[in-house]
PDB file of N, CA and C in Angstrom:
ATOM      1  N   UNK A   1     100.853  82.237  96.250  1.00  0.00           N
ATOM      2  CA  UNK A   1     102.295  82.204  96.287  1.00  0.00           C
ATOM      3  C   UNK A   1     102.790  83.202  97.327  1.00  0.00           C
ATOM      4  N   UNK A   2     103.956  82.745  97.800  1.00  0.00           N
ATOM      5  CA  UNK A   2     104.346  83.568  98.839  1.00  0.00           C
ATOM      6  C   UNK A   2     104.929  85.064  98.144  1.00  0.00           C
ATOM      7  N   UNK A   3     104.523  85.823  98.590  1.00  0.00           N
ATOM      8  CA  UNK A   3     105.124  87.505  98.098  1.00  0.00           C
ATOM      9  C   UNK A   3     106.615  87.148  98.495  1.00  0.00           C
ATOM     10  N   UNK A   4     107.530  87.370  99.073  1.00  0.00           N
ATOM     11  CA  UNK A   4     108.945  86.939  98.790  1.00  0.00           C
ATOM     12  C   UNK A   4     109.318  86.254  97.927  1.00  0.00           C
ATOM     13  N   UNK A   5     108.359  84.796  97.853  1.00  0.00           N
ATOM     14  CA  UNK A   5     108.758  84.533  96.588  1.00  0.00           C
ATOM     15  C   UNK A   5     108.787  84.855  95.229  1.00  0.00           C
ATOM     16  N   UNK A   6     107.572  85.555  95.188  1.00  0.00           N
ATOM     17  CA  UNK A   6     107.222  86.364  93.907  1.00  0.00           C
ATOM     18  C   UNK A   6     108.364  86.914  93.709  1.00  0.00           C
ATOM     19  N   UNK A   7     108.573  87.900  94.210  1.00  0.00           N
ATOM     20  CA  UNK A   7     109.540  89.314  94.088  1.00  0.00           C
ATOM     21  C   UNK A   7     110.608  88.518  94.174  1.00  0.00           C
ATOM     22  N   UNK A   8     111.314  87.611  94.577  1.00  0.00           N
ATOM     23  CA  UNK A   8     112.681  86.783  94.352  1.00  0.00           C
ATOM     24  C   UNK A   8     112.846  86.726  93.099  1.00  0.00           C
ATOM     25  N   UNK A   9     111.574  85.861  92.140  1.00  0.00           N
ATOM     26  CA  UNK A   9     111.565  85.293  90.851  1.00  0.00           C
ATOM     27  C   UNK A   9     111.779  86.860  89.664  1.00  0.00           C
ATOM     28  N   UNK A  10     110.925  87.667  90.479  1.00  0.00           N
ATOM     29  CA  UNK A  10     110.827  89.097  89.905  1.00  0.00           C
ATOM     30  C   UNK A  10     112.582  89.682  89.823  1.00  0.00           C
ATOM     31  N   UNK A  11     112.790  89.381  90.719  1.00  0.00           N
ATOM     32  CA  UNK A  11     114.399  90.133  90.438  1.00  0.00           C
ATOM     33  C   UNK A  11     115.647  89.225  89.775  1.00  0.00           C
ATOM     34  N   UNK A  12     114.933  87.934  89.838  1.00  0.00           N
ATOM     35  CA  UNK A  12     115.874  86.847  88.970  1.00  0.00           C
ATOM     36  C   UNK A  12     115.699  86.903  87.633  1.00  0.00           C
ATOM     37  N   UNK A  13     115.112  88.013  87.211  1.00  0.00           N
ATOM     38  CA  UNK A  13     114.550  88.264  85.742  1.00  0.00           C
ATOM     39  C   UNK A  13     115.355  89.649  85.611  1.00  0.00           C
ATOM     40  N   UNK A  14     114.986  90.424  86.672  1.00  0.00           N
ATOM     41  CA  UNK A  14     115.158  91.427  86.344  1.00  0.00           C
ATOM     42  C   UNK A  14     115.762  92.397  87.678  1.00  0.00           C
ATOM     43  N   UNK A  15     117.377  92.094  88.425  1.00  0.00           N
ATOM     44  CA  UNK A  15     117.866  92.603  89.119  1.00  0.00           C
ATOM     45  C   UNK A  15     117.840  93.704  89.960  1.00  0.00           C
ATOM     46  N   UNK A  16     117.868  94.623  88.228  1.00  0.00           N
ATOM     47  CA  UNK A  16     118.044  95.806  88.417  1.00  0.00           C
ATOM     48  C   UNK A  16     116.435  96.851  88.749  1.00  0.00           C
ATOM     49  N   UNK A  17     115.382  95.966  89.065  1.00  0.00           N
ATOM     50  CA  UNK A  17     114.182  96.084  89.490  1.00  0.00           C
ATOM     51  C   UNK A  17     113.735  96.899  89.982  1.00  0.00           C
ATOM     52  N   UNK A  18     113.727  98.261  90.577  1.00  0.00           N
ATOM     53  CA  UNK A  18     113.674  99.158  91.883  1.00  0.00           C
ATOM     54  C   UNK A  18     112.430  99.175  93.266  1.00  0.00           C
ATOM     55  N   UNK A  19     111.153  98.519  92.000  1.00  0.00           N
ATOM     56  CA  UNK A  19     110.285  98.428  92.902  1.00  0.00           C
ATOM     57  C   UNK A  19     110.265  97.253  93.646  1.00  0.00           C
ATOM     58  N   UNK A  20     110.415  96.148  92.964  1.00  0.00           N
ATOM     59  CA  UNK A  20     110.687  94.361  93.251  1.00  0.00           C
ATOM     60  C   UNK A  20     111.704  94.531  94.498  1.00  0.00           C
ATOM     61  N   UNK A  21     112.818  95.011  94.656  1.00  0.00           N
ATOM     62  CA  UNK A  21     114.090  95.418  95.250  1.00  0.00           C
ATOM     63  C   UNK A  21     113.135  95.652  96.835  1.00  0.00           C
ATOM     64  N   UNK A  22     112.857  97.010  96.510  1.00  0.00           N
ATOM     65  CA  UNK A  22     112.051  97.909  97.776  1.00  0.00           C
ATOM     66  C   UNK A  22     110.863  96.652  98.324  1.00  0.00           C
ATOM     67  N   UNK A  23     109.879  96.006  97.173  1.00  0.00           N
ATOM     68  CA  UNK A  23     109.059  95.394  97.880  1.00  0.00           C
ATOM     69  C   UNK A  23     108.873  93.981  98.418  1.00  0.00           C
ATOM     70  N   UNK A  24     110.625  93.633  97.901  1.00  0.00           N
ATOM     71  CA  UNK A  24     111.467  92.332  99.111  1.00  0.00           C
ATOM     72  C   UNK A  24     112.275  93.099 100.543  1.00  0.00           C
ATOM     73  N   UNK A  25     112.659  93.995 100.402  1.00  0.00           N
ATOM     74  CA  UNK A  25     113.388  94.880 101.177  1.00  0.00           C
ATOM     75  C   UNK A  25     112.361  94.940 102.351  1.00  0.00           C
ATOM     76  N   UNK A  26     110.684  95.198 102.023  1.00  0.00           N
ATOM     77  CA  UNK A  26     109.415  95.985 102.753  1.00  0.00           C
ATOM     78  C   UNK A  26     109.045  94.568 103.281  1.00  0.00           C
ATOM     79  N   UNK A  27     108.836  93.344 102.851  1.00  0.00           N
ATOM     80  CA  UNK A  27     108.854  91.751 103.219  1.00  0.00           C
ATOM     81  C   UNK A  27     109.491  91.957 104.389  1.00  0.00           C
ATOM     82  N   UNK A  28     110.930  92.132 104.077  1.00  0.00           N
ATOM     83  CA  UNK A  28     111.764  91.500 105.098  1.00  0.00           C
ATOM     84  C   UNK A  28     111.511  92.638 106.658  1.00  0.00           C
ATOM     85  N   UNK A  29     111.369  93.765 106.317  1.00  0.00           N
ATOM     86  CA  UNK A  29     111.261  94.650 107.443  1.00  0.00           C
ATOM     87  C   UNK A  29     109.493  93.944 108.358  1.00  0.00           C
ATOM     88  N   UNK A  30     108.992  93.787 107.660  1.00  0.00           N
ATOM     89  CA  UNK A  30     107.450  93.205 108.186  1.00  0.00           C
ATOM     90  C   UNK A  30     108.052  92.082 108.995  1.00  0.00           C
ATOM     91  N   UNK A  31     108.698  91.037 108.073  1.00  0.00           N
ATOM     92  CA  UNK A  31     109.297  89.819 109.461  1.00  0.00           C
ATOM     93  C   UNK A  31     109.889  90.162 110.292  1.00  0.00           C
ATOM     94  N   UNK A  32     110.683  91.143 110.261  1.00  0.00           N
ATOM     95  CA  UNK A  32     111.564  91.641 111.483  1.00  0.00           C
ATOM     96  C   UNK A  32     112.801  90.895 111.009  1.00  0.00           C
ATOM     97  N   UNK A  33     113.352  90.663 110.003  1.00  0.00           N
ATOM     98  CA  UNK A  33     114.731  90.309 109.529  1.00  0.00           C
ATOM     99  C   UNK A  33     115.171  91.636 109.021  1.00  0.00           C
ATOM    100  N   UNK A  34     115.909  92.170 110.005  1.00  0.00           N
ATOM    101  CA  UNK A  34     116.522  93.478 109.409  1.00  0.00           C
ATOM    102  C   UNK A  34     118.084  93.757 108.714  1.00  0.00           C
ATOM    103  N   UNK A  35     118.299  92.418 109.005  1.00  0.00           N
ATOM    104  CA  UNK A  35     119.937  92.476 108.338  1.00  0.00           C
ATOM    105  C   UNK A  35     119.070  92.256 106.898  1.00  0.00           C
ATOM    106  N   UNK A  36     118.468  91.733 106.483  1.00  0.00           N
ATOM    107  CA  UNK A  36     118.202  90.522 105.022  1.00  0.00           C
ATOM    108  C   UNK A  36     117.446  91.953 104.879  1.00  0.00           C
ATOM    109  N   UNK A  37     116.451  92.741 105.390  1.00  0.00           N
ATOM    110  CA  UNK A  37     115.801  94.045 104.505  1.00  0.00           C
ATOM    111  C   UNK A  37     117.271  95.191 104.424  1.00  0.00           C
ATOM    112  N   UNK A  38     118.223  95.519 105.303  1.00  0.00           N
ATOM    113  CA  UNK A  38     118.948  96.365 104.962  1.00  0.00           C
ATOM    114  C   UNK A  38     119.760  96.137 104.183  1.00  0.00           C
ATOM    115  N   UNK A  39     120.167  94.347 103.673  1.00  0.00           N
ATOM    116  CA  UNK A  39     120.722  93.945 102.316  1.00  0.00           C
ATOM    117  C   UNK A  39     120.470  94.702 101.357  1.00  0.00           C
ATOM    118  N   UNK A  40     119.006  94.006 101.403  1.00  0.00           N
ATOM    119  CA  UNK A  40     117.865  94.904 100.079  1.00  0.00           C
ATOM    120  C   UNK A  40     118.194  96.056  99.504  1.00  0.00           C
ATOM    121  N   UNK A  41     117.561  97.322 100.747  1.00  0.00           N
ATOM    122  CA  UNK A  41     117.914  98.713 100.629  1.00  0.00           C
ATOM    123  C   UNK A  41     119.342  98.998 100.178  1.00  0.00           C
ATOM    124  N   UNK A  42     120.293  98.356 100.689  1.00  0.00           N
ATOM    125  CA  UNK A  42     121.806  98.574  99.658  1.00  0.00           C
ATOM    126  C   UNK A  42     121.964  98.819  98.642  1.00  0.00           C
ATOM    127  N   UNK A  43     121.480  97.237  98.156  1.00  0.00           N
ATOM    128  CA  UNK A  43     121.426  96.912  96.408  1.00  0.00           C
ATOM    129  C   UNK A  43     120.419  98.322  96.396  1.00  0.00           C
ATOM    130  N   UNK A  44     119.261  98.435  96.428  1.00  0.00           N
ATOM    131  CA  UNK A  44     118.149  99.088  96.079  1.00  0.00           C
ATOM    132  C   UNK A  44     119.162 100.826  95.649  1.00  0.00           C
ATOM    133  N   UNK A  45     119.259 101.143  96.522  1.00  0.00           N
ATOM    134  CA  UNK A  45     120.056 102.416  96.606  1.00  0.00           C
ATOM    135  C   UNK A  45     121.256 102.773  95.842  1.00  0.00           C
ATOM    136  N   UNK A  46     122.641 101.498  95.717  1.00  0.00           N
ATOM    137  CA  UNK A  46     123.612 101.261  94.771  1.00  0.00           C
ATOM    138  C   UNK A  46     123.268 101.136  93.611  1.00  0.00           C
ATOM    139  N   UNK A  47     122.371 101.550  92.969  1.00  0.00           N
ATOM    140  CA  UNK A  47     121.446 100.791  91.749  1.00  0.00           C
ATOM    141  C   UNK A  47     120.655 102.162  91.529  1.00  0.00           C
ATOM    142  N   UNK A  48     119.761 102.272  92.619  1.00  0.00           N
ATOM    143  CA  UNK A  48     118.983 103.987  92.227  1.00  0.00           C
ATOM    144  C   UNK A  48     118.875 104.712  93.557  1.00  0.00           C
ATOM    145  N   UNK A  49     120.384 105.286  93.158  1.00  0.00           N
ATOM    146  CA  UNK A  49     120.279 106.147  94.546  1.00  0.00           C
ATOM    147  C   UNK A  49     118.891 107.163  94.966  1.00  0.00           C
ATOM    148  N   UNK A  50     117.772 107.339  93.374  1.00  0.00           N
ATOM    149  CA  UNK A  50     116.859 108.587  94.148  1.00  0.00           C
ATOM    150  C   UNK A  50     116.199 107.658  94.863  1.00  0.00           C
ATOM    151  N   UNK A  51     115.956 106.209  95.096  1.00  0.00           N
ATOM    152  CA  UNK A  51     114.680 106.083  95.977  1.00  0.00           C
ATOM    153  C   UNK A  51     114.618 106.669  96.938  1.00  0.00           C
ATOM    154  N   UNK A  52     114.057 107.513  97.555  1.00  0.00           N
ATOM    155  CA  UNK A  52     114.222 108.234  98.330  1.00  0.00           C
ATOM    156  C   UNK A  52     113.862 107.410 100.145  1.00  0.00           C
ATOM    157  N   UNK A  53     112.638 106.913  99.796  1.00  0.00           N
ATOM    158  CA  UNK A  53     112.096 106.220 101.010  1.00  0.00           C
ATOM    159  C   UNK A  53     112.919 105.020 101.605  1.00  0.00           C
ATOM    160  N   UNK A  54     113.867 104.622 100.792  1.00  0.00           N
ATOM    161  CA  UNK A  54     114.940 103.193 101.240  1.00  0.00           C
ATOM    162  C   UNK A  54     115.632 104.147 102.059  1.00  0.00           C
ATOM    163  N   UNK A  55     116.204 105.392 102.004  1.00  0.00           N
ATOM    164  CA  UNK A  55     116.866 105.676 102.695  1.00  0.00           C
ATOM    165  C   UNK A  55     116.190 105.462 104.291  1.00  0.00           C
ATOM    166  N   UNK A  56     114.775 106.373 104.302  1.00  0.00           N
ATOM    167  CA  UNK A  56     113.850 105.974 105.639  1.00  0.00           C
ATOM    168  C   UNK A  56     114.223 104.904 106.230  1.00  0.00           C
ATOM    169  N   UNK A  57     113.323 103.848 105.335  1.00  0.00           N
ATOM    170  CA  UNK A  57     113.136 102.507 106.076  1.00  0.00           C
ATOM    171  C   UNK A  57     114.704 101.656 106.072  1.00  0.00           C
ATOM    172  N   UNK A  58     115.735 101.890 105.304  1.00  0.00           N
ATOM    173  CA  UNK A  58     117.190 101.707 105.981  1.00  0.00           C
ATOM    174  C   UNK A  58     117.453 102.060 107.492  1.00  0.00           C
ATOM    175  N   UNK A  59     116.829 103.219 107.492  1.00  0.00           N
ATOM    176  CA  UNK A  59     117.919 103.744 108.632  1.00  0.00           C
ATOM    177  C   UNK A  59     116.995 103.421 109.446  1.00  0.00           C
ATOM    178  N   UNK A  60     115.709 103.028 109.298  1.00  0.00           N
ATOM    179  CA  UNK A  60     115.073 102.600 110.266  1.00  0.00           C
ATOM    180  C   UNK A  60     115.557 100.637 111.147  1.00  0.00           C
ATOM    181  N   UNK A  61     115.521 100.248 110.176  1.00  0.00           N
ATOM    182  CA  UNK A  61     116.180  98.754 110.450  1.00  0.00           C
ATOM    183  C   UNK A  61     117.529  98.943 110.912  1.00  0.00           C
ATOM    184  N   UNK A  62     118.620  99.847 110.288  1.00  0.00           N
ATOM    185  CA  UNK A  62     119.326 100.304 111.333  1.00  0.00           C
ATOM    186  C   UNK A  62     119.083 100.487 112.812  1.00  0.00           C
ATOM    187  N   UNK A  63     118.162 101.066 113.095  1.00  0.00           N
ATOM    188  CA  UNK A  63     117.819 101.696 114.619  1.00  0.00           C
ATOM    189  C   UNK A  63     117.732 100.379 115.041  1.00  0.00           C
ATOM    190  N   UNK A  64     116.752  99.428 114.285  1.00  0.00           N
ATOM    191  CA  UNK A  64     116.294  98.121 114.860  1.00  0.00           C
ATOM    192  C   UNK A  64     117.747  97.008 115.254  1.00  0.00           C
ATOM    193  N   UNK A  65     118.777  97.771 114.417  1.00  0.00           N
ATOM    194  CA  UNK A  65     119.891  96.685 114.862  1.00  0.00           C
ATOM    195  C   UNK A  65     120.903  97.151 115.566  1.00  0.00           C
ATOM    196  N   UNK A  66     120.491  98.793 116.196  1.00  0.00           N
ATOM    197  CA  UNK A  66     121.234  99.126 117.140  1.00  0.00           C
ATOM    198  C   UNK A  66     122.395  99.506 116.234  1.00  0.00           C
ATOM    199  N   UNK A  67     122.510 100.240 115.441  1.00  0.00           N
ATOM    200  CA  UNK A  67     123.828 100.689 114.384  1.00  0.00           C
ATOM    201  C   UNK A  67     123.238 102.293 114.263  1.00  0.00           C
ATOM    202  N   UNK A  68     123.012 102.849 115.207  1.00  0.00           N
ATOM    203  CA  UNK A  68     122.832 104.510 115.518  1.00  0.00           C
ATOM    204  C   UNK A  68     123.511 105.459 114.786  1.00  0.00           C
ATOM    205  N   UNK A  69     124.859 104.896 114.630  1.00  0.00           N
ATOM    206  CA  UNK A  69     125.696 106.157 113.714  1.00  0.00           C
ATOM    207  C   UNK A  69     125.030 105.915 112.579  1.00  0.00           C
ATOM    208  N   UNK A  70     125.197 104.709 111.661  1.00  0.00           N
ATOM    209  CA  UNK A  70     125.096 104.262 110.771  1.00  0.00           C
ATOM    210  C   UNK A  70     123.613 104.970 110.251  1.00  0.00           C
ATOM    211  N   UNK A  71     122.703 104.987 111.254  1.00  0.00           N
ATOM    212  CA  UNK A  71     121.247 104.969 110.586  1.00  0.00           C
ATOM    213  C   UNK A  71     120.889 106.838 110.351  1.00  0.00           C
ATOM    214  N   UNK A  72     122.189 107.337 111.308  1.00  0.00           N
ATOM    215  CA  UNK A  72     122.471 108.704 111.570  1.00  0.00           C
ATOM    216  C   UNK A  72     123.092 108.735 110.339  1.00  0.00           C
ATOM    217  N   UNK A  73     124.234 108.094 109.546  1.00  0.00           N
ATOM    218  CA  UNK A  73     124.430 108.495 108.226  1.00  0.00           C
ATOM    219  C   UNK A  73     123.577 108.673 106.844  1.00  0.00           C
ATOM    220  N   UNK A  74     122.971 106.843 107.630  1.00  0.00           N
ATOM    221  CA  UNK A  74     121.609 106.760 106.510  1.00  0.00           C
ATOM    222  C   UNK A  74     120.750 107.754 105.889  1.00  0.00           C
ATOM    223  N   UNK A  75     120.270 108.384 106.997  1.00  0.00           N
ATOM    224  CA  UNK A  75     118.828 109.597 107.086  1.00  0.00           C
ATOM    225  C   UNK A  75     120.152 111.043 106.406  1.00  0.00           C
ATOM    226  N   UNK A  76     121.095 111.128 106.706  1.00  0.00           N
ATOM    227  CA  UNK A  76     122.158 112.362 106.304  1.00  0.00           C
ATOM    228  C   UNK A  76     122.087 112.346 104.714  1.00  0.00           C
ATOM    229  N   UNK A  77     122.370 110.845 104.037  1.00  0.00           N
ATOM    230  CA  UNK A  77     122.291 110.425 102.877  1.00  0.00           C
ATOM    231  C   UNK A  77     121.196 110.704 102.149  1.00  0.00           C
ATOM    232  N   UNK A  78     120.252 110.518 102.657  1.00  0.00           N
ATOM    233  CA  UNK A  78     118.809 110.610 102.417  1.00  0.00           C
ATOM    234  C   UNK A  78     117.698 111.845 102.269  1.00  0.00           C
ATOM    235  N   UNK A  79     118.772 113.122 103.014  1.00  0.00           N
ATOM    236  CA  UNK A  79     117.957 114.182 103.351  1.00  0.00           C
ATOM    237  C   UNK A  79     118.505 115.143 101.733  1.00  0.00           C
ATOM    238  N   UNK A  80     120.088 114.568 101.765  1.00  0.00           N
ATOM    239  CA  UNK A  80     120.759 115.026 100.731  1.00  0.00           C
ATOM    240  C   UNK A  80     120.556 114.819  99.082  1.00  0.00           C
ATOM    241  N   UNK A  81     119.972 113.320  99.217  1.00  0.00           N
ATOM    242  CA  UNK A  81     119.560 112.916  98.011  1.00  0.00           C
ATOM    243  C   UNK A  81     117.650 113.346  97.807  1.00  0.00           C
ATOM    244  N   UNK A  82     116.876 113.706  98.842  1.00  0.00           N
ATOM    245  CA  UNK A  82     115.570 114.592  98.469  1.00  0.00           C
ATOM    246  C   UNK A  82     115.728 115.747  98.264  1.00  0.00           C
ATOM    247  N   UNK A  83     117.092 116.794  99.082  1.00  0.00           N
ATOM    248  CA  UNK A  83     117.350 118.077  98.750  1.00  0.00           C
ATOM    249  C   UNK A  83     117.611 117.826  97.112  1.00  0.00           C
ATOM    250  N   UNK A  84     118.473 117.271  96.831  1.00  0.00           N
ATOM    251  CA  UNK A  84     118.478 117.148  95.381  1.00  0.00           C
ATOM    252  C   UNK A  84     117.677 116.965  94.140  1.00  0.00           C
ATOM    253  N   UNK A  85     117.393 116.125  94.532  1.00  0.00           N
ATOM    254  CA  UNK A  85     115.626 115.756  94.334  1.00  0.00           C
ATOM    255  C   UNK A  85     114.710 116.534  94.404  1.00  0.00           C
ATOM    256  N   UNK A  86     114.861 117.788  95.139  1.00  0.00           N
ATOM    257  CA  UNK A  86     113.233 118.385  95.456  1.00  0.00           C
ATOM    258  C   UNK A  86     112.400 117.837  96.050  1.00  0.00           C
ATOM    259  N   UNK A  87     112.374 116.741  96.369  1.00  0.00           N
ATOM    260  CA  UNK A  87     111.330 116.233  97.277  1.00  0.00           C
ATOM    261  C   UNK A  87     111.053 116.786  98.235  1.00  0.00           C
ATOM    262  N   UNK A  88     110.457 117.832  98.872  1.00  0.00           N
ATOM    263  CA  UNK A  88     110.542 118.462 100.209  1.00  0.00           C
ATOM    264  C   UNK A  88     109.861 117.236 101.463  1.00  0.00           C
ATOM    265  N   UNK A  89     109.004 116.853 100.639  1.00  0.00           N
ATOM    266  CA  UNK A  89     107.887 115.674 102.022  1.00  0.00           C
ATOM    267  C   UNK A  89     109.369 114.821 102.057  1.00  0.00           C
ATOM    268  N   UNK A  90     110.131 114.441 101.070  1.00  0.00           N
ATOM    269  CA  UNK A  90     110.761 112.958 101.583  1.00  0.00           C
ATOM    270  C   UNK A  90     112.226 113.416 102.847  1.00  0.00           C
ATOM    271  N   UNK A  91     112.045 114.710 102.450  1.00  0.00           N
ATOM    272  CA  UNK A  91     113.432 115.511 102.943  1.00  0.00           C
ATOM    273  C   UNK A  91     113.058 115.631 104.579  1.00  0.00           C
ATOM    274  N   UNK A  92     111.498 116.107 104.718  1.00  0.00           N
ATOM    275  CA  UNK A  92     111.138 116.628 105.719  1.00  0.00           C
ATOM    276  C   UNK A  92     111.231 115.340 106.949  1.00  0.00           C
ATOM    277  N   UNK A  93     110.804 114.071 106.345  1.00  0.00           N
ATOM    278  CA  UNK A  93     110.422 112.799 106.947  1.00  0.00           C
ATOM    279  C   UNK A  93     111.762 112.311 107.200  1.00  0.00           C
ATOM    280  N   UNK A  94     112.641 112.657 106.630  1.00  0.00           N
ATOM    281  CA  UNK A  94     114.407 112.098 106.747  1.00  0.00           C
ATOM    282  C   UNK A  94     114.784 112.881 108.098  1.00  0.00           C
ATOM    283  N   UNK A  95     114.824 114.138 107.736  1.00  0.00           N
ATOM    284  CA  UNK A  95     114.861 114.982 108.819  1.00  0.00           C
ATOM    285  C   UNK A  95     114.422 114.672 110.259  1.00  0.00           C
ATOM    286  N   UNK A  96     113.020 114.584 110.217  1.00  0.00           N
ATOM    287  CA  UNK A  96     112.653 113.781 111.431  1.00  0.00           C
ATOM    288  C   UNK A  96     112.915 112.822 112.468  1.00  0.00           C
ATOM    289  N   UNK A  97     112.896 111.852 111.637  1.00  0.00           N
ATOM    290  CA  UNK A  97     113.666 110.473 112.119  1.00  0.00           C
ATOM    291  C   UNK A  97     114.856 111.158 112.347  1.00  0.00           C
ATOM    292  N   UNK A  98     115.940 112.411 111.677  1.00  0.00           N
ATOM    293  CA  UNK A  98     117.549 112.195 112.001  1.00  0.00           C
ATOM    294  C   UNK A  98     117.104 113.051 113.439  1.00  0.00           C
ATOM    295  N   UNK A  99     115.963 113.671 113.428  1.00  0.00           N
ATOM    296  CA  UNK A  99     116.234 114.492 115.040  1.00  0.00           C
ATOM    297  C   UNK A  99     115.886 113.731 116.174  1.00  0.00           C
ATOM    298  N   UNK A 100     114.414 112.847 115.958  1.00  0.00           N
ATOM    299  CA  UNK A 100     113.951 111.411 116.585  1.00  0.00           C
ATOM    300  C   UNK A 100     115.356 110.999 117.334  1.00  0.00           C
ATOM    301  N   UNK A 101     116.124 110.628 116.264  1.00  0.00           N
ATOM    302  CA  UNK A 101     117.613 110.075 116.575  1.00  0.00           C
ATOM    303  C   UNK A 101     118.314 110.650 117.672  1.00  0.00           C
ATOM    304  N   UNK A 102     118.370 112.048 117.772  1.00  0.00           N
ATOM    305  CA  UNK A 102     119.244 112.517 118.417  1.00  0.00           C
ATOM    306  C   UNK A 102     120.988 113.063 118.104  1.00  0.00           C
TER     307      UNK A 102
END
């Protein structure tokens, strides 16, 4: 069965999913459909803001669609919600990418 499809059926059960969410979100970034993975990461994030790594790979498909501020807010969002978090690795990797950025 196709993995998109899986994880479709997976969240038609169960929406509010976080991993199902992230690992249609991680589908769509592999095809290179980055509007349909930064859908994903939305819901994913509006739902559980700690994932921490949607913020990453958001702002990364951002970059991919040429929305620079946006992916510059993304990683801002992201550094704020691992400071909170404690996550130092997820904080450090947000960070990165926001300097990468410019």
């Amino acid at each position: 069965m196709d993995r998109k499809v899986a994880l479709r059926q997976i969240l038609e059960q169960n929406p509010a999913d976080p991993l199902a969410r992230y690992g249609l979100a991680m589908e769509h970034l592999k095809g290179q459909d980055y509007e349909a993975a930064l859908a994903e990461f939305e819901k994913l994030l509006a739902a559980s803001p700690g994932y921490l790594y949607a913020y990453f790979h958001a702002g990364q498909a951002l970059e991919k669609l040429g929305r620079l501020e946006d992916a510059r807010n993304m990683y801002e969002h992201g550094i704020q919600a691992a400071s909170v978090a404690g996550d130092h690795h997820a904080r450090s990797e947000l960070a990165a990418a926001l300097e990468q950025l410019g």
